[in-house]
PDB file of N, CA and C in Angstrom:
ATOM      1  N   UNK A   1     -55.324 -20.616  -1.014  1.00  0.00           N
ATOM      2  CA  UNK A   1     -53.958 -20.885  -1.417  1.00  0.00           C
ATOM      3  C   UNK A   1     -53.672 -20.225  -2.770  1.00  0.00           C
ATOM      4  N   UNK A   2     -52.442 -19.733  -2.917  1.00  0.00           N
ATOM      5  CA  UNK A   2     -52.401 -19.132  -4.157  1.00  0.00           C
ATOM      6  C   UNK A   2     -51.503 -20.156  -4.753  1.00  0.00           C
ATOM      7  N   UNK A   3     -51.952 -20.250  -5.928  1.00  0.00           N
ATOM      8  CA  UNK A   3     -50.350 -21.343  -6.809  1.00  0.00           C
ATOM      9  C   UNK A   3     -49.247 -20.284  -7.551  1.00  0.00           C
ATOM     10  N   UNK A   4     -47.817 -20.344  -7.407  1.00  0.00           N
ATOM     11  CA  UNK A   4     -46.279 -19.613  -7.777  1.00  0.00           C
ATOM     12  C   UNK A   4     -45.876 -20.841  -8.542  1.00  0.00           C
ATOM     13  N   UNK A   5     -46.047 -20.112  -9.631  1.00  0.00           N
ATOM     14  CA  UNK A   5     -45.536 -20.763 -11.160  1.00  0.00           C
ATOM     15  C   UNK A   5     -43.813 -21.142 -11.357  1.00  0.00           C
ATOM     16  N   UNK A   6     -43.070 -22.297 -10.850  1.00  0.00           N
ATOM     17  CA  UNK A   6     -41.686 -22.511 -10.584  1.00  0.00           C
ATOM     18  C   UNK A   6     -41.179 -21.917 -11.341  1.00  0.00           C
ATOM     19  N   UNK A   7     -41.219 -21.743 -13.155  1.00  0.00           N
ATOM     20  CA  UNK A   7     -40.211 -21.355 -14.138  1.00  0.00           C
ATOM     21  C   UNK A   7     -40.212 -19.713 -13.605  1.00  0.00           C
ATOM     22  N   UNK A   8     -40.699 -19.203 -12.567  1.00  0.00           N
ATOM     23  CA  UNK A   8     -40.696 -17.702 -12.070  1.00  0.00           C
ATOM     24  C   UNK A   8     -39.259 -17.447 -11.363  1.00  0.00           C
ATOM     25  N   UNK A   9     -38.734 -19.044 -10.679  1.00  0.00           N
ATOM     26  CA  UNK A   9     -37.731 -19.248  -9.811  1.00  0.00           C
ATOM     27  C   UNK A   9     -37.794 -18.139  -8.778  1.00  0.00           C
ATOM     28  N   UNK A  10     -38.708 -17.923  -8.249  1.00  0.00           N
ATOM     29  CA  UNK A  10     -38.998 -17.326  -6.359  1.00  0.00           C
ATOM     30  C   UNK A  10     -38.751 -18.177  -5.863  1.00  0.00           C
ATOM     31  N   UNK A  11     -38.679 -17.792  -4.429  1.00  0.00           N
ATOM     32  CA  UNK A  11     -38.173 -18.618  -3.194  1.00  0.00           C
ATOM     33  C   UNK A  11     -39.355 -19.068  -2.826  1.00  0.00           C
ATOM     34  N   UNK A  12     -40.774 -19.793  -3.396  1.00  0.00           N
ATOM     35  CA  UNK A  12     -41.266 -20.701  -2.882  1.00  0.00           C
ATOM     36  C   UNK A  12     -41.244 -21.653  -3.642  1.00  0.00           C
ATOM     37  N   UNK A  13     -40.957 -21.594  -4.569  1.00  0.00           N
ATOM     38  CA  UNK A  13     -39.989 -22.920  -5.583  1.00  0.00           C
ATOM     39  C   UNK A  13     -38.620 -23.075  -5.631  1.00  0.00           C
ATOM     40  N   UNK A  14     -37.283 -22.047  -4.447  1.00  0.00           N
ATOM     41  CA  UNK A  14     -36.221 -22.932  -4.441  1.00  0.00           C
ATOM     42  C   UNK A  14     -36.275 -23.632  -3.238  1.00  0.00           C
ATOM     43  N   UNK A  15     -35.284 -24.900  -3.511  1.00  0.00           N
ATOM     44  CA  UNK A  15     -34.534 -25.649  -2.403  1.00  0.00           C
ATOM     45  C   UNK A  15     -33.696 -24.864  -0.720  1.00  0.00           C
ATOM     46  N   UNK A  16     -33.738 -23.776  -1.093  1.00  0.00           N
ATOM     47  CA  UNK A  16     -32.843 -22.826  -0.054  1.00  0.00           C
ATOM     48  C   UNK A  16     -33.964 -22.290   1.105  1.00  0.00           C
ATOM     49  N   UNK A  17     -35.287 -22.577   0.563  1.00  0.00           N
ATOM     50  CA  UNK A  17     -36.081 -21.383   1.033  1.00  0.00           C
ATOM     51  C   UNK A  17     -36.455 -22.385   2.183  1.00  0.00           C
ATOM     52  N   UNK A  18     -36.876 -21.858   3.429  1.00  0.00           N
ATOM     53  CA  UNK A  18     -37.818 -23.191   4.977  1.00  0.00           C
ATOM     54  C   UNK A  18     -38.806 -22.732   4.760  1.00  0.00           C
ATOM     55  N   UNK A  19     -39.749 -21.568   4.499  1.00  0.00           N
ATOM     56  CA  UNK A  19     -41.386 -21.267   4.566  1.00  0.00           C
ATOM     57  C   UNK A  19     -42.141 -22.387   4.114  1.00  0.00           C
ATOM     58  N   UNK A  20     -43.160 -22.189   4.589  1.00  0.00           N
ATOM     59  CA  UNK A  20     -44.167 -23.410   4.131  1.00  0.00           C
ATOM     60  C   UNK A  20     -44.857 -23.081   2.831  1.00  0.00           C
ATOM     61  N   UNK A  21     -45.362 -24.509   2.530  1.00  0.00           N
ATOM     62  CA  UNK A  21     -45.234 -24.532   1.182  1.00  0.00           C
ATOM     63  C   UNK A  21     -45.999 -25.838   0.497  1.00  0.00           C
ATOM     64  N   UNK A  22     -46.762 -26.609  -0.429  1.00  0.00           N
ATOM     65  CA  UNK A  22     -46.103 -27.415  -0.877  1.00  0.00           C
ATOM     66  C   UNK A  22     -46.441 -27.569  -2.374  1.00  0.00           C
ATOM     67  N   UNK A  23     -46.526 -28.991  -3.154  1.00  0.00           N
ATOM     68  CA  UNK A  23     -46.437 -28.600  -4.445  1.00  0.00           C
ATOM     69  C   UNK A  23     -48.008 -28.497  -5.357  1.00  0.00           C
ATOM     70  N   UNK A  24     -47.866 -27.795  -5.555  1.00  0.00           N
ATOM     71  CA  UNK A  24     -49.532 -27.408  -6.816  1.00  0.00           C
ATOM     72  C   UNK A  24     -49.500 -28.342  -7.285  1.00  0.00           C
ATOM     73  N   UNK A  25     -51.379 -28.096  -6.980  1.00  0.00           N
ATOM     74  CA  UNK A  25     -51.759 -29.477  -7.706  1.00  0.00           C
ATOM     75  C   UNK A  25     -51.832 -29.291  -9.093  1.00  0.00           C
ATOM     76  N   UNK A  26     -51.505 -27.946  -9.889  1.00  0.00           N
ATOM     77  CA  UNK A  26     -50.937 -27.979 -11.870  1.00  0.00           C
ATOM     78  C   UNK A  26     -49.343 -28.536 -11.665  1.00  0.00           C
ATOM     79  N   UNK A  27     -49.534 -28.707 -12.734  1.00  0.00           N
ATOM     80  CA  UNK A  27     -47.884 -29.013 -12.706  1.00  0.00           C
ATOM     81  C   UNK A  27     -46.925 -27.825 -12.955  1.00  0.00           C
ATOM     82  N   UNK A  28     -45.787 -27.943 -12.434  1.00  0.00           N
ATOM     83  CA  UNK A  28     -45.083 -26.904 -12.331  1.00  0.00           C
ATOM     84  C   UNK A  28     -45.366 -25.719 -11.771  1.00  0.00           C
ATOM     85  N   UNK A  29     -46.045 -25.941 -10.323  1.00  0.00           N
ATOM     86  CA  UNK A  29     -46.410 -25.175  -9.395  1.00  0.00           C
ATOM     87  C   UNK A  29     -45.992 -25.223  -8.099  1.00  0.00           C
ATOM     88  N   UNK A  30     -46.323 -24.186  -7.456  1.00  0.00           N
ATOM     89  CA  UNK A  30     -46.212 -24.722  -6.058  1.00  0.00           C
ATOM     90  C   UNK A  30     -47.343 -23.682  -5.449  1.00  0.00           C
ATOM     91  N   UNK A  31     -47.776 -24.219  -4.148  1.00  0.00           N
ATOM     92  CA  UNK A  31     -49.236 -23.707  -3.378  1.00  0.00           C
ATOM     93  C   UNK A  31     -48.640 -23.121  -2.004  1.00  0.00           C
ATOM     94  N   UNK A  32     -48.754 -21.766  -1.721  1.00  0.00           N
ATOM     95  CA  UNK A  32     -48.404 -21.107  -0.705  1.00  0.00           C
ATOM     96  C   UNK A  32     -49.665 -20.493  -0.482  1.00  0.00           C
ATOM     97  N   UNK A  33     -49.719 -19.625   1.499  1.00  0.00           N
ATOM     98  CA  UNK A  33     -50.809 -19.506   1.781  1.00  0.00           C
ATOM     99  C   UNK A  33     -51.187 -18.102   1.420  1.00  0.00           C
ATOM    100  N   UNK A  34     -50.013 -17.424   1.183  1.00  0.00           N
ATOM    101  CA  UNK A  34     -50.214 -15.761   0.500  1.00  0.00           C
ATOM    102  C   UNK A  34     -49.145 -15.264   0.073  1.00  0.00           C
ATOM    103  N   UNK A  35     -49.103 -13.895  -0.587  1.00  0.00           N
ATOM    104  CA  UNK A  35     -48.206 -12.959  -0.671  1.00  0.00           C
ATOM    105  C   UNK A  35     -47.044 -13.043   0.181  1.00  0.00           C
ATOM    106  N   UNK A  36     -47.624 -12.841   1.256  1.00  0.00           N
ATOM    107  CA  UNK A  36     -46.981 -12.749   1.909  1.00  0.00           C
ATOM    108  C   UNK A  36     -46.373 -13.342   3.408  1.00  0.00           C
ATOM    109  N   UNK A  37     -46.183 -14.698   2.447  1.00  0.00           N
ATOM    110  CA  UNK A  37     -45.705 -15.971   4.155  1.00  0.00           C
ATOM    111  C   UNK A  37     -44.298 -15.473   3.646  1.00  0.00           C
ATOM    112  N   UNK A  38     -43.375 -15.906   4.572  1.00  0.00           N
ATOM    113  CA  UNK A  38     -41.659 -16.080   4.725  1.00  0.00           C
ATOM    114  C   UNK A  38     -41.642 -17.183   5.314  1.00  0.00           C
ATOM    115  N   UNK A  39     -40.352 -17.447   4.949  1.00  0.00           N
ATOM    116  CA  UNK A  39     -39.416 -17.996   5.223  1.00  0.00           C
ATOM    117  C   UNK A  39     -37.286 -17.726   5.011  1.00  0.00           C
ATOM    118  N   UNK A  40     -36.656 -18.434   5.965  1.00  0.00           N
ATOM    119  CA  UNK A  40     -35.237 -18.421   6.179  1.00  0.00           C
ATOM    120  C   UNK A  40     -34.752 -18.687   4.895  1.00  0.00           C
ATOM    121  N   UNK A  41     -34.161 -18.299   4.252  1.00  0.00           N
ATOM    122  CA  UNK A  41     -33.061 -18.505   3.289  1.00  0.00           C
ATOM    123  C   UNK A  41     -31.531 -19.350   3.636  1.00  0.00           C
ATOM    124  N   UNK A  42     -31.791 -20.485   2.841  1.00  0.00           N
ATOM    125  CA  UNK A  42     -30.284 -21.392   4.001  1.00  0.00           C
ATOM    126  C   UNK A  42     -29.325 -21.585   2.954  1.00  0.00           C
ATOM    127  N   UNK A  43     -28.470 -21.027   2.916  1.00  0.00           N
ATOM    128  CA  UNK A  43     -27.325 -21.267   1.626  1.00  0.00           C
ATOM    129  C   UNK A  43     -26.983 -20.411   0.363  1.00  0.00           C
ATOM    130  N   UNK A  44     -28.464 -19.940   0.554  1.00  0.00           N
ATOM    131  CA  UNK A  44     -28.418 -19.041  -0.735  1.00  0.00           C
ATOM    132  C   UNK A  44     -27.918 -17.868  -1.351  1.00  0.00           C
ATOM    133  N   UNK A  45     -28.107 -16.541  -1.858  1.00  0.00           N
ATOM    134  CA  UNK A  45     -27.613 -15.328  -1.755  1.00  0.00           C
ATOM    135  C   UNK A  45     -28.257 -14.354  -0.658  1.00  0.00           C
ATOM    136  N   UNK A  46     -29.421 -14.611   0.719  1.00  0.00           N
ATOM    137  CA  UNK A  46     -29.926 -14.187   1.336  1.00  0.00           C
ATOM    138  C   UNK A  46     -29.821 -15.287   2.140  1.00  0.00           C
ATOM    139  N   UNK A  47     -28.444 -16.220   2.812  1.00  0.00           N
ATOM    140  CA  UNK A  47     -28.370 -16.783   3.810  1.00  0.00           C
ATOM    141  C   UNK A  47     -28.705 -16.206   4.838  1.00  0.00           C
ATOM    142  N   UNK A  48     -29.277 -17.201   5.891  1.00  0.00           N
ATOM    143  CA  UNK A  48     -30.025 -16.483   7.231  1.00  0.00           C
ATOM    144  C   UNK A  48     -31.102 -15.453   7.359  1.00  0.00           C
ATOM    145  N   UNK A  49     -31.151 -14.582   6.102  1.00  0.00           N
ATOM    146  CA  UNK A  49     -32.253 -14.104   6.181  1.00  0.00           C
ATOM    147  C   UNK A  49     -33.865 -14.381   5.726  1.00  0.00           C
ATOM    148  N   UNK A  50     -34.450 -13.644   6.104  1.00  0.00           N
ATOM    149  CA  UNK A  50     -36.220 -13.897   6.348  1.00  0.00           C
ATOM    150  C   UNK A  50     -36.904 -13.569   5.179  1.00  0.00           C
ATOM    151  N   UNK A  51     -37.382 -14.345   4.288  1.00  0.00           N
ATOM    152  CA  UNK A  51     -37.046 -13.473   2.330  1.00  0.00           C
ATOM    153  C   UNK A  51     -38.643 -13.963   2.586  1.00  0.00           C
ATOM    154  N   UNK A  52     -39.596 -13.125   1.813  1.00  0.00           N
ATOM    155  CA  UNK A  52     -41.028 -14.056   1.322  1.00  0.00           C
ATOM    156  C   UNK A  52     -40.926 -14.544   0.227  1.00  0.00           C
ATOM    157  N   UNK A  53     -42.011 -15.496   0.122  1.00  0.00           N
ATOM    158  CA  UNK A  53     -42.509 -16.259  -1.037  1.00  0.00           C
ATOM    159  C   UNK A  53     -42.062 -15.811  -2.414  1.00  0.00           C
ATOM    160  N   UNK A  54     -42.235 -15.015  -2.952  1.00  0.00           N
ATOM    161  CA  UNK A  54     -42.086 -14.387  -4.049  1.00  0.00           C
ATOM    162  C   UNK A  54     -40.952 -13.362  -4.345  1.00  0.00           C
ATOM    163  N   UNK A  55     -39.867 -13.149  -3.143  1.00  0.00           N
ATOM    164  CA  UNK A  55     -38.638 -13.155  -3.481  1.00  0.00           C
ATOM    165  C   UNK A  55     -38.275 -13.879  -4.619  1.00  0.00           C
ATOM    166  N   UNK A  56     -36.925 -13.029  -5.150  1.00  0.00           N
ATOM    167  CA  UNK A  56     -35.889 -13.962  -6.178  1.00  0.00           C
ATOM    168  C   UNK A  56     -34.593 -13.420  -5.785  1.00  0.00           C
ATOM    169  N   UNK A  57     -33.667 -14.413  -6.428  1.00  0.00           N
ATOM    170  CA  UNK A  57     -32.240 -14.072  -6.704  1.00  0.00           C
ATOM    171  C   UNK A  57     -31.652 -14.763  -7.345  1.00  0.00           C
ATOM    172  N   UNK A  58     -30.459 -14.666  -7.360  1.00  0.00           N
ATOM    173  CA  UNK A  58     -29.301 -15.623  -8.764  1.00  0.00           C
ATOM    174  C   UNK A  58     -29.175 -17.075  -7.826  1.00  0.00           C
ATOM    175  N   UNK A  59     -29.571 -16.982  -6.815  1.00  0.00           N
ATOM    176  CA  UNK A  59     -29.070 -18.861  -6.337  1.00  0.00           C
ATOM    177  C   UNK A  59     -30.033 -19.333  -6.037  1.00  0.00           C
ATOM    178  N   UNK A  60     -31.298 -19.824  -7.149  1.00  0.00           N
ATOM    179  CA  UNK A  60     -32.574 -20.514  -6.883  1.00  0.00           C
ATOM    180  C   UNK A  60     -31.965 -22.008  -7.100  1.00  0.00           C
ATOM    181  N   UNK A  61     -32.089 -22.820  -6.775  1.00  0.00           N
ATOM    182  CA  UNK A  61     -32.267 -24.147  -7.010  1.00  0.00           C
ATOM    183  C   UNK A  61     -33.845 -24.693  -6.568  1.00  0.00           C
ATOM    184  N   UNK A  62     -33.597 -25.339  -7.838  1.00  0.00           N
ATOM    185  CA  UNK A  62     -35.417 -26.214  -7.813  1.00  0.00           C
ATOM    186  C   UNK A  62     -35.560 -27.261  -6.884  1.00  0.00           C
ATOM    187  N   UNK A  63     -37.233 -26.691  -6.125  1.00  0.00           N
ATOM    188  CA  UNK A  63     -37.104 -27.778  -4.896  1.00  0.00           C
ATOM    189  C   UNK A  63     -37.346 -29.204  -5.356  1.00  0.00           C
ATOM    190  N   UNK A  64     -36.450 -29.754  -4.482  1.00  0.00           N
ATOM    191  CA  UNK A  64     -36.429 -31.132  -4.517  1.00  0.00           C
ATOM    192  C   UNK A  64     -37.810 -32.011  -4.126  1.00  0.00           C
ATOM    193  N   UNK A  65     -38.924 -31.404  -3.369  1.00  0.00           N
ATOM    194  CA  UNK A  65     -40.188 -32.086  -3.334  1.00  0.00           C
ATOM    195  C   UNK A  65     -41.033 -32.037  -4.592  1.00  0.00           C
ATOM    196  N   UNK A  66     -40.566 -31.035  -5.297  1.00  0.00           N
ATOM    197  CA  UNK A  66     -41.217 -30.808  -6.846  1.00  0.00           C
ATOM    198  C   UNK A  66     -40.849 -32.188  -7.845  1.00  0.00           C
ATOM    199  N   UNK A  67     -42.571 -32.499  -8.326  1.00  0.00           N
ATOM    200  CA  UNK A  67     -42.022 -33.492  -9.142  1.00  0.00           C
ATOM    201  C   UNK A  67     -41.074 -33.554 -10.153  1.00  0.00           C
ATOM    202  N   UNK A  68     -40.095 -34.177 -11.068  1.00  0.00           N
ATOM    203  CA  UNK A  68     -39.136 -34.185 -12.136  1.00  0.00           C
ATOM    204  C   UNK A  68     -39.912 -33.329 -13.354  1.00  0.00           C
ATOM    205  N   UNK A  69     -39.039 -32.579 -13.824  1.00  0.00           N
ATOM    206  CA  UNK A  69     -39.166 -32.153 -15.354  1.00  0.00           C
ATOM    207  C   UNK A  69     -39.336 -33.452 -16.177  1.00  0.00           C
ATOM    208  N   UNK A  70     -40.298 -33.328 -17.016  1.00  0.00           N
ATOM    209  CA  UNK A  70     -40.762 -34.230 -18.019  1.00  0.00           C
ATOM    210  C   UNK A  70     -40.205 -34.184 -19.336  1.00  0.00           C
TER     211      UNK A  70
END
């Protein structure tokens, strides 16, 4: 598993993104299975499309399974 550092704001730390995923066990992480998994983009600036992990764009929102900012 690789851990994607959230303050990076890629699409395996926004709310928009469906790929699998879940949250690193550091804080302010999240644990994906590579480079290169995808997932659907739902709402975002790449609605409907198939973006990977480490995509970005201007409409990240922080996922909601991620624990709270401290």
């Amino acid at each position: 598993m690789l851990l994607q550092a959230v303050d990076r704001k890629r699409c395996a730390s926004c709310q928009r993104w469906t790929g699998p995923r879940c949250p690193g066990e550091l804080p302010e992480t999240v644990a994906i299975e590579s480079e290169t998994v995808s997932g659907l983009c739902q709402g975002g600036g790449w609605h409907g499309s198939e973006r990977r992990a480490r995509s970005a764009c201007g409409h990240w929102l922080r996922w909601q399974a991620l624990p709270p900012l401290s």
